[in-house]
PDB file of N, CA and C in Angstrom:
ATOM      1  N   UNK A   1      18.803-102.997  29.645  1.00  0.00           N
ATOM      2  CA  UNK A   1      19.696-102.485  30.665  1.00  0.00           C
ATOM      3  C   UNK A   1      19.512-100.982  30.870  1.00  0.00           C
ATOM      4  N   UNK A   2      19.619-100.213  29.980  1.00  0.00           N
ATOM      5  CA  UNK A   2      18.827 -98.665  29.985  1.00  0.00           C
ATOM      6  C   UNK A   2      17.784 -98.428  30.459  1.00  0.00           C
ATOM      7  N   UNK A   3      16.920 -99.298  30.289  1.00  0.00           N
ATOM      8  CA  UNK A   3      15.405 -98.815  30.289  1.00  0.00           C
ATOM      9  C   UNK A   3      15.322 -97.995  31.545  1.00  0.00           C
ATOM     10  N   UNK A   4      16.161 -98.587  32.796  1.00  0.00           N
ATOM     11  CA  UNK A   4      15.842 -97.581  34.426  1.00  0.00           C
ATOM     12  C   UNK A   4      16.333 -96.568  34.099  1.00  0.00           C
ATOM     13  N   UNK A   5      17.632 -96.386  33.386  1.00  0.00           N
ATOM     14  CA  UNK A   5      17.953 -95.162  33.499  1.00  0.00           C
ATOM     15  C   UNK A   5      17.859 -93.847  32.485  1.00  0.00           C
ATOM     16  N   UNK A   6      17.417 -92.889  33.164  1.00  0.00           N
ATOM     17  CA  UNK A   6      16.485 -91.358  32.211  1.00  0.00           C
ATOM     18  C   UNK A   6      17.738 -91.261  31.312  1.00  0.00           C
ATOM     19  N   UNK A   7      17.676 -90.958  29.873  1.00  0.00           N
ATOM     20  CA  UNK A   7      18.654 -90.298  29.144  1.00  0.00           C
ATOM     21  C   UNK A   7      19.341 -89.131  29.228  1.00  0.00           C
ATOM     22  N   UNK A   8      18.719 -88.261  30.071  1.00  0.00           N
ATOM     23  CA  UNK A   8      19.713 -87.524  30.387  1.00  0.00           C
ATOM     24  C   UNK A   8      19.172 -86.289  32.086  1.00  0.00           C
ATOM     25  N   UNK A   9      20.131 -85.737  32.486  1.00  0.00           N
ATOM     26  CA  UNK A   9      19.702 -85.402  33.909  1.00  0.00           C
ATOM     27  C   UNK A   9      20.366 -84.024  33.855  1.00  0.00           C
ATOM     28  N   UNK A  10      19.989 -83.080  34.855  1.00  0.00           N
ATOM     29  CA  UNK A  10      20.978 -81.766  35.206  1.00  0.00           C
ATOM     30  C   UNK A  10      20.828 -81.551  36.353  1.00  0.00           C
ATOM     31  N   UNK A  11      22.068 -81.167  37.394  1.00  0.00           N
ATOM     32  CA  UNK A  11      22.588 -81.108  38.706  1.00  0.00           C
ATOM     33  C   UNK A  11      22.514 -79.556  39.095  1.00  0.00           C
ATOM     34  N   UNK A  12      22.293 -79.156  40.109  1.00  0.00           N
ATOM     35  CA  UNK A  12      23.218 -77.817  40.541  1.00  0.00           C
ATOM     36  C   UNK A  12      23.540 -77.885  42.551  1.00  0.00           C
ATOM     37  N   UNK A  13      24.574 -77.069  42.250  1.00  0.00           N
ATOM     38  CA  UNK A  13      25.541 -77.511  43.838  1.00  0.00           C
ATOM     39  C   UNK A  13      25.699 -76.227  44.194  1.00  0.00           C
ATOM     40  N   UNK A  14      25.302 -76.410  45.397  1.00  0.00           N
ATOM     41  CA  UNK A  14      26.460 -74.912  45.727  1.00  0.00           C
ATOM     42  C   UNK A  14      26.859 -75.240  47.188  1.00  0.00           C
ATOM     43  N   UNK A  15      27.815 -74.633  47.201  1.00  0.00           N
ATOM     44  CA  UNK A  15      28.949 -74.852  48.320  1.00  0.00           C
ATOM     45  C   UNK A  15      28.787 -73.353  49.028  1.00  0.00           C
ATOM     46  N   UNK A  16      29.187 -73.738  50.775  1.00  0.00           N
ATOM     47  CA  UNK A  16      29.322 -72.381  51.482  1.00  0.00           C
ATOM     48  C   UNK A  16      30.716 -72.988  52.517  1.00  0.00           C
ATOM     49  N   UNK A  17      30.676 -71.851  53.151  1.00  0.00           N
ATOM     50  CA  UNK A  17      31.447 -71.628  54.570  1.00  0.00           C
ATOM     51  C   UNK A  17      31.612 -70.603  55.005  1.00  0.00           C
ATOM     52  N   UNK A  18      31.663 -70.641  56.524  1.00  0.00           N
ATOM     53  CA  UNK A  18      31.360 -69.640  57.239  1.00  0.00           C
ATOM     54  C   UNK A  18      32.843 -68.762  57.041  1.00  0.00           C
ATOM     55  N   UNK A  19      32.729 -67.457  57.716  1.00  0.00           N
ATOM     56  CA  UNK A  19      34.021 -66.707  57.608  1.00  0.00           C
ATOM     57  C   UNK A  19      34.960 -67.476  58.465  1.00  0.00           C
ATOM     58  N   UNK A  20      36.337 -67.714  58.316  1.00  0.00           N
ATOM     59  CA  UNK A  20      37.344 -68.431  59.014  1.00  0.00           C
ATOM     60  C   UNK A  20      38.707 -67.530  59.197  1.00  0.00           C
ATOM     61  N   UNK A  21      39.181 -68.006  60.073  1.00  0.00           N
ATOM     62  CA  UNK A  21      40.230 -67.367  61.004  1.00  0.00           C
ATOM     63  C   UNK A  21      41.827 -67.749  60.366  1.00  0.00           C
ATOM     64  N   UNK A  22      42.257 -67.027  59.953  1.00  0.00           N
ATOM     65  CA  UNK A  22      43.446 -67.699  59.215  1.00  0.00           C
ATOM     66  C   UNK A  22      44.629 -68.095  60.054  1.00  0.00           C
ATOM     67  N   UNK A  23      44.836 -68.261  61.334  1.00  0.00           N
ATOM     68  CA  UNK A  23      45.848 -67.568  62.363  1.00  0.00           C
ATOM     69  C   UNK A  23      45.606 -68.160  63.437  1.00  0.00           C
ATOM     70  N   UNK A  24      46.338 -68.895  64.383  1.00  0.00           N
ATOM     71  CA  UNK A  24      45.831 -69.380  65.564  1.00  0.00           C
ATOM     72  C   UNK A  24      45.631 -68.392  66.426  1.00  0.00           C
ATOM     73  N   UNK A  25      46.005 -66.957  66.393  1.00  0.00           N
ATOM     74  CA  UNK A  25      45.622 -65.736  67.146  1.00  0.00           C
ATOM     75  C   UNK A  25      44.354 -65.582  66.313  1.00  0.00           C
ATOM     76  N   UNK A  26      43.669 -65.867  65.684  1.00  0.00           N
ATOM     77  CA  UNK A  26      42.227 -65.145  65.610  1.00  0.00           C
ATOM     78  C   UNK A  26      42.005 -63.796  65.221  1.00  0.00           C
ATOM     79  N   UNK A  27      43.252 -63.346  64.432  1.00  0.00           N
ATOM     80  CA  UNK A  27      43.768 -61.879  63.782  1.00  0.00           C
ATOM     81  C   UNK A  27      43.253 -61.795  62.365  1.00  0.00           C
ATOM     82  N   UNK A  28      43.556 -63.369  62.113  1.00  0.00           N
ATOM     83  CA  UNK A  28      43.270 -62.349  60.302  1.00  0.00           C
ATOM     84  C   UNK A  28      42.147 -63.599  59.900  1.00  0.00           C
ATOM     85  N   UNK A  29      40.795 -62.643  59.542  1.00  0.00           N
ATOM     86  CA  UNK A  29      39.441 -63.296  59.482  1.00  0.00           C
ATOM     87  C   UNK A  29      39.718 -63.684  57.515  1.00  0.00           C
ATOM     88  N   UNK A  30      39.161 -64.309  57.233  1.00  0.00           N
ATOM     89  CA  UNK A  30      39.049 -64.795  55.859  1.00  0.00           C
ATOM     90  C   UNK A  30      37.476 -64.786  55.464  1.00  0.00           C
ATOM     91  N   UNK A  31      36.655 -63.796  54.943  1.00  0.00           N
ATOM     92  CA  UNK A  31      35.551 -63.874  54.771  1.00  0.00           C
ATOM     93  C   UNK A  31      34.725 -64.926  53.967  1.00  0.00           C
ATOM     94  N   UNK A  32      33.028 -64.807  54.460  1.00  0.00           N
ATOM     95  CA  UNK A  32      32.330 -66.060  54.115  1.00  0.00           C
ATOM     96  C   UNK A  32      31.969 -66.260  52.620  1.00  0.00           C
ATOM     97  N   UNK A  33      31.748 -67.632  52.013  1.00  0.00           N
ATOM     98  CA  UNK A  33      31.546 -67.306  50.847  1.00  0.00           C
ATOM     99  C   UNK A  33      30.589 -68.923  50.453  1.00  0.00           C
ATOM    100  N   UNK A  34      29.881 -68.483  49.369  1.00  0.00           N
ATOM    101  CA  UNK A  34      29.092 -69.352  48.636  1.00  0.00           C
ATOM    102  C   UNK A  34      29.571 -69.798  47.372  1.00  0.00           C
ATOM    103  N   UNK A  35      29.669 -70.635  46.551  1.00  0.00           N
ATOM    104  CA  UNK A  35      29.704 -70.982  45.398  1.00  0.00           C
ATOM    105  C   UNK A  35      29.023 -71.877  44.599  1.00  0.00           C
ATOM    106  N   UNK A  36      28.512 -72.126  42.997  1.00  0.00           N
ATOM    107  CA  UNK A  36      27.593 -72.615  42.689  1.00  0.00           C
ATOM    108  C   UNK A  36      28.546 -72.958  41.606  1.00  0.00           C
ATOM    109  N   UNK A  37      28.064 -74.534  41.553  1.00  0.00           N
ATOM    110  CA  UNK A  37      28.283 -75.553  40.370  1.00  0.00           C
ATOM    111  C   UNK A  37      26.911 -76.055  39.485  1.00  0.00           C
ATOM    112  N   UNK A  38      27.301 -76.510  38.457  1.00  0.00           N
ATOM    113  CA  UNK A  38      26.090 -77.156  37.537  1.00  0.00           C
ATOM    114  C   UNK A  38      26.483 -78.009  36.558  1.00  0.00           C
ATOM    115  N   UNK A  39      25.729 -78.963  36.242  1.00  0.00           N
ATOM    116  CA  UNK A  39      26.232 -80.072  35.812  1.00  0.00           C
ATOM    117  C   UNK A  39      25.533 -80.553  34.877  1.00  0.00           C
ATOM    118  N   UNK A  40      25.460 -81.637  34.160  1.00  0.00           N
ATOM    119  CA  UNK A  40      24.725 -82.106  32.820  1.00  0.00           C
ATOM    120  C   UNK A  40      24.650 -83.574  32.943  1.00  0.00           C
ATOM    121  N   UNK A  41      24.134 -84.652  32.490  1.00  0.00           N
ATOM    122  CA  UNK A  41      24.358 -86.186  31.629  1.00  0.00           C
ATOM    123  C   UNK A  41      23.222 -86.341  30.473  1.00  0.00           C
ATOM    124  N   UNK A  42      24.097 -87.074  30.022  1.00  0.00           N
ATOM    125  CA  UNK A  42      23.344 -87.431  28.746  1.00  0.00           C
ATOM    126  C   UNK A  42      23.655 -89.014  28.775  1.00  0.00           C
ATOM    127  N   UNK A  43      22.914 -89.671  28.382  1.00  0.00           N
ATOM    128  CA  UNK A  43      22.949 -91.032  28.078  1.00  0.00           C
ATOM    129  C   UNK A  43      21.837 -91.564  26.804  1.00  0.00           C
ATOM    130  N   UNK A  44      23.089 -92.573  26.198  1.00  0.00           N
ATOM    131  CA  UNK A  44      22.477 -93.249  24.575  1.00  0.00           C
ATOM    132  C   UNK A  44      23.190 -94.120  24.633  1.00  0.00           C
ATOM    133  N   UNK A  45      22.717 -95.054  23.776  1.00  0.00           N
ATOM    134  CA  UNK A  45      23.003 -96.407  23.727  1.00  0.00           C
ATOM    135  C   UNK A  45      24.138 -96.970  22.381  1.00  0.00           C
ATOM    136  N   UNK A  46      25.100 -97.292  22.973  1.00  0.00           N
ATOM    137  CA  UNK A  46      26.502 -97.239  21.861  1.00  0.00           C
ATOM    138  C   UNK A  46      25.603 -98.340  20.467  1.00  0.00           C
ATOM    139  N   UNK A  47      26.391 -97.700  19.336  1.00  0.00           N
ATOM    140  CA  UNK A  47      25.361 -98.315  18.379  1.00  0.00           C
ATOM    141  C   UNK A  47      25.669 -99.724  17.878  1.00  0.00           C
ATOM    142  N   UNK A  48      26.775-100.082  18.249  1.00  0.00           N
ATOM    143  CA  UNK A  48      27.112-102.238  17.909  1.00  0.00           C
ATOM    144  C   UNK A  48      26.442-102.800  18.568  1.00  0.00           C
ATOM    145  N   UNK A  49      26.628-102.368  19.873  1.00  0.00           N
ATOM    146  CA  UNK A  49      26.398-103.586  21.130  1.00  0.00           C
ATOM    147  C   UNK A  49      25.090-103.197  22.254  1.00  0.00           C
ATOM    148  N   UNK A  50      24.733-102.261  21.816  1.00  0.00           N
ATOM    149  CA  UNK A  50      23.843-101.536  22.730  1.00  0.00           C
ATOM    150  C   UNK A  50      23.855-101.386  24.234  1.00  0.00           C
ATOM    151  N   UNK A  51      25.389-100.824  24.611  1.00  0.00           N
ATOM    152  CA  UNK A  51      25.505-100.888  25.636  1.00  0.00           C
ATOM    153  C   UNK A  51      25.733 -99.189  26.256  1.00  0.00           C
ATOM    154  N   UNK A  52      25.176 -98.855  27.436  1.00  0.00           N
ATOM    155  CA  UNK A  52      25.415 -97.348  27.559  1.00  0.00           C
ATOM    156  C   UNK A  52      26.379 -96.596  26.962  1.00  0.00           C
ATOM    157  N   UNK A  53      25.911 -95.420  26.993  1.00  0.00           N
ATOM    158  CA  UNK A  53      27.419 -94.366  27.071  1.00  0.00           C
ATOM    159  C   UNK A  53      26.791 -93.077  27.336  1.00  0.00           C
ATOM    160  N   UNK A  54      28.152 -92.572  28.812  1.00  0.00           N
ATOM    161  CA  UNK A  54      27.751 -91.489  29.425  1.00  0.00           C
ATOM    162  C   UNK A  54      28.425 -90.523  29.381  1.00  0.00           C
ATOM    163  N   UNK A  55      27.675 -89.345  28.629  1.00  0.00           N
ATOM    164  CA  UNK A  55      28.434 -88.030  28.634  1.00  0.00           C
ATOM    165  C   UNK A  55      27.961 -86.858  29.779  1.00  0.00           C
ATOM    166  N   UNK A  56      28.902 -86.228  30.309  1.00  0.00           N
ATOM    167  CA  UNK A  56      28.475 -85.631  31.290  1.00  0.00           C
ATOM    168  C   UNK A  56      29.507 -84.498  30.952  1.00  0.00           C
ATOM    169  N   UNK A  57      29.116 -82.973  31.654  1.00  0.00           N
ATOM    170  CA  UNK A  57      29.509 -82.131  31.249  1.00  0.00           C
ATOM    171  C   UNK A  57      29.210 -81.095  32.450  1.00  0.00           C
ATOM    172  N   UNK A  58      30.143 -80.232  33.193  1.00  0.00           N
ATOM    173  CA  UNK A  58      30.247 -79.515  34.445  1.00  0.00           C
ATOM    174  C   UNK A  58      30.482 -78.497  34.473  1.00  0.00           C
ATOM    175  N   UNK A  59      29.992 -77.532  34.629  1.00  0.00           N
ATOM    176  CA  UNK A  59      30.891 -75.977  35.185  1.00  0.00           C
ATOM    177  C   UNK A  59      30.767 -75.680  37.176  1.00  0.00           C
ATOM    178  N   UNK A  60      32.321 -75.666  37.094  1.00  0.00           N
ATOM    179  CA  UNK A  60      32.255 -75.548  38.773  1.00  0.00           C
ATOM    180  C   UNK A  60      32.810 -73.719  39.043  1.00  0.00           C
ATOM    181  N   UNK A  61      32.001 -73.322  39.833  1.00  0.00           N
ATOM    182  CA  UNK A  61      32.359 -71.729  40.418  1.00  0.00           C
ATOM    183  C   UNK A  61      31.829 -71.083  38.868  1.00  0.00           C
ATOM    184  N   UNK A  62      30.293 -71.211  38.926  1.00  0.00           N
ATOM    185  CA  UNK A  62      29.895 -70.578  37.555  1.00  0.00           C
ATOM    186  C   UNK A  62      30.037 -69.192  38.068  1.00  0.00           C
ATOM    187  N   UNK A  63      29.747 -68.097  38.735  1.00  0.00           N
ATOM    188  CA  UNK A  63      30.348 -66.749  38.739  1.00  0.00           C
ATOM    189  C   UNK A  63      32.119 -66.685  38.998  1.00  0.00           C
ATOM    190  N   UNK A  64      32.363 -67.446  38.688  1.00  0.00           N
ATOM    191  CA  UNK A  64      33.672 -66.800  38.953  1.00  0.00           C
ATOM    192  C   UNK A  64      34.207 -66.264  40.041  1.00  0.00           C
ATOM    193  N   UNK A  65      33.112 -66.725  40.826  1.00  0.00           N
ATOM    194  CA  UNK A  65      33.990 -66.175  42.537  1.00  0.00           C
ATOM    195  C   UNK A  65      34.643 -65.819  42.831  1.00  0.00           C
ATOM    196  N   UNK A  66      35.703 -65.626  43.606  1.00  0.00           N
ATOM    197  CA  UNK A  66      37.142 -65.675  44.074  1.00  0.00           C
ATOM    198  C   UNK A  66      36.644 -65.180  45.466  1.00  0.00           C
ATOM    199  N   UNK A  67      37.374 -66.973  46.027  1.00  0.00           N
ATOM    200  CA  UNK A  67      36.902 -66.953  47.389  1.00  0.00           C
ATOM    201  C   UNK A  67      38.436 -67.858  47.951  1.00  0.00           C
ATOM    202  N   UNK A  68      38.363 -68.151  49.142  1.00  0.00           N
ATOM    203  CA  UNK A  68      39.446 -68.672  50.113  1.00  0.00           C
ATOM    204  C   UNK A  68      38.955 -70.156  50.393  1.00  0.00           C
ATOM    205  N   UNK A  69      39.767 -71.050  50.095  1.00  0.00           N
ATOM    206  CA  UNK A  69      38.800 -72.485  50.279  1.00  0.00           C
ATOM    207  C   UNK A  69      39.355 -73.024  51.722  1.00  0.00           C
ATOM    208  N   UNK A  70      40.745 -72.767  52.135  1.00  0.00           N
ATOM    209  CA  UNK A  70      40.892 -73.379  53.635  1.00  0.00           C
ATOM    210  C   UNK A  70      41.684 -73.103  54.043  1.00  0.00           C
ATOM    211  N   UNK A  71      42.058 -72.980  55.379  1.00  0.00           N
ATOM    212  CA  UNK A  71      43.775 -72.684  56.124  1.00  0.00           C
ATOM    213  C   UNK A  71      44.129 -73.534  56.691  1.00  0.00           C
ATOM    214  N   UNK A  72      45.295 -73.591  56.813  1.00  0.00           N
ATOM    215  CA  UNK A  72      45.841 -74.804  57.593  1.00  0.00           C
ATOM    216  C   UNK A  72      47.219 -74.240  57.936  1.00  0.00           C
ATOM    217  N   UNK A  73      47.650 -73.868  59.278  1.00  0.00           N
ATOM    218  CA  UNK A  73      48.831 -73.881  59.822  1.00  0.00           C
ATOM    219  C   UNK A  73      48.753 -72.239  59.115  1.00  0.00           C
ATOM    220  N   UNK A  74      48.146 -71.598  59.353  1.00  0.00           N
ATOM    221  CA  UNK A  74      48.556 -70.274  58.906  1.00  0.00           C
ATOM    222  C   UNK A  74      48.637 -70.222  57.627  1.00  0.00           C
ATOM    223  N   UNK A  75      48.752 -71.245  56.471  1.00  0.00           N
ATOM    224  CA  UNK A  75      48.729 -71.266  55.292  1.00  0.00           C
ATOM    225  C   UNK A  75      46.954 -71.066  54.626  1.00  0.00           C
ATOM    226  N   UNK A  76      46.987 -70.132  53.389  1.00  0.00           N
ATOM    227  CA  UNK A  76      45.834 -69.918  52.676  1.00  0.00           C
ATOM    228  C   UNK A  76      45.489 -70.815  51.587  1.00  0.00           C
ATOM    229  N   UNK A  77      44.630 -71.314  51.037  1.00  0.00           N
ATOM    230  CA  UNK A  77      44.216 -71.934  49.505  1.00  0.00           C
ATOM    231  C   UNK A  77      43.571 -71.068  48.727  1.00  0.00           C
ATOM    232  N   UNK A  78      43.766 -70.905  47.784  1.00  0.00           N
ATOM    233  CA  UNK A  78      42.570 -69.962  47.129  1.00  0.00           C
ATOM    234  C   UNK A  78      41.880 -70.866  46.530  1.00  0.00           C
ATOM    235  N   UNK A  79      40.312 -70.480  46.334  1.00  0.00           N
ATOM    236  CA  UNK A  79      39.361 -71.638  45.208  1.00  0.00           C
ATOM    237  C   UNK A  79      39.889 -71.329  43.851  1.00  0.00           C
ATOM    238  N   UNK A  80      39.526 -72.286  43.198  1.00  0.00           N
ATOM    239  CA  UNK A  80      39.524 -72.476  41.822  1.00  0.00           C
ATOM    240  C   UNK A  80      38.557 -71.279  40.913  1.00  0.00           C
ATOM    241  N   UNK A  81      39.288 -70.968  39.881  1.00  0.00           N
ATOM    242  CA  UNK A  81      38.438 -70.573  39.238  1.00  0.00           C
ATOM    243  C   UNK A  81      37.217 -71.164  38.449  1.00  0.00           C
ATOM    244  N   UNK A  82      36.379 -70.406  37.720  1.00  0.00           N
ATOM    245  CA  UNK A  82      35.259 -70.989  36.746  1.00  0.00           C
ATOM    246  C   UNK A  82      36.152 -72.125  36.072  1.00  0.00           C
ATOM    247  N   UNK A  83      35.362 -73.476  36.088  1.00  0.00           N
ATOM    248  CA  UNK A  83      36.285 -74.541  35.498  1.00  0.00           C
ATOM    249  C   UNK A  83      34.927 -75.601  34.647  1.00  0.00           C
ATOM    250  N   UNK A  84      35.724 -75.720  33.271  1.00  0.00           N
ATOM    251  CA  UNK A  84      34.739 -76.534  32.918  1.00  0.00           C
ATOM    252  C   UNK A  84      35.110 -77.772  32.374  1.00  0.00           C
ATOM    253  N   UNK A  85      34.363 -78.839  32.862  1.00  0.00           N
ATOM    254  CA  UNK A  85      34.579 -80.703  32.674  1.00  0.00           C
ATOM    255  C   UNK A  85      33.923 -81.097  31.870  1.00  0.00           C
ATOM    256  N   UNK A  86      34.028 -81.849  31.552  1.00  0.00           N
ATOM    257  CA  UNK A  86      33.396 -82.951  30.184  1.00  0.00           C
ATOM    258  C   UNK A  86      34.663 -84.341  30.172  1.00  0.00           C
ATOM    259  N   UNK A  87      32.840 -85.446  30.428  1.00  0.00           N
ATOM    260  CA  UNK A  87      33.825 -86.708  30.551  1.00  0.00           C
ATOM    261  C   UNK A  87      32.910 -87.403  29.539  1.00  0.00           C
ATOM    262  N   UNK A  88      33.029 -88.599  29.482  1.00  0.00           N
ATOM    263  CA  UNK A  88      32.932 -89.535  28.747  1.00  0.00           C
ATOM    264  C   UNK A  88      33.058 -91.157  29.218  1.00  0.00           C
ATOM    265  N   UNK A  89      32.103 -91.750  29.281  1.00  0.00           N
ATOM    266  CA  UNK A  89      31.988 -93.241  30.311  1.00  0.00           C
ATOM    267  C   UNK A  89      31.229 -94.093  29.308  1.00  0.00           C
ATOM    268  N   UNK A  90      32.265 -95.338  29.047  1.00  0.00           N
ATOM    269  CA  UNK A  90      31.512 -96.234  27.896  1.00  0.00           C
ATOM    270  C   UNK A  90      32.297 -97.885  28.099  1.00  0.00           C
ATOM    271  N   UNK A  91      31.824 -99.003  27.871  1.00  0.00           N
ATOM    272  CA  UNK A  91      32.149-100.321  28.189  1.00  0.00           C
ATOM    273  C   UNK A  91      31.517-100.517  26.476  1.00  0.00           C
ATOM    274  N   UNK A  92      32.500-101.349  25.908  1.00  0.00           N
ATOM    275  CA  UNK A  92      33.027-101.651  24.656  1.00  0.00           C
ATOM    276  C   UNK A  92      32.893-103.227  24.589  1.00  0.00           C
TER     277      UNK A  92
END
């Protein structure tokens, strides 16, 4: 059941958007911004039953950005900071 799949892989993302208008008057600009994610998996074979198990492991907004993610109705979001994930995927 493994055999297709590589033991382990690494991702990288990055996200943009253009500068945006916070305001239905077109007054207050929200500047443009990029951000970069990166990611991990690992895969091995659980040791009873020999059935996968997937560890995966993420950092999203690796500089630490601080950027504006969307408006809506005059309202701001700010992005997230540097955030880091780690999961774990296994059938028993």
């Amino acid at each position: 059941m493994l055999g297709a799949l590589p033991p382990s892989s690494a991702a990288a993302r990055s996200r943009a958007a253009g500068k945006t208008y916070a305001n239905a008057a077109s007054t207050q600009v929200l500047p443009a911004w990029t951000r970069f994610d990166l990611g991990a998996r690992y895969t091995f074979l659980w040791p009873w039953n020999g059935k996968p198990i997937f560890v995966r492991a993420a950092i999203e907004n690796v500089e630490n950005f601080g950027y504006y993610l969307s408006t809506y109705s005059g309202l701001v979001a700010i992005g997230g900071p540097r955030t880091y994930l780690v999961s774990t995927t296994f059938n028993v």
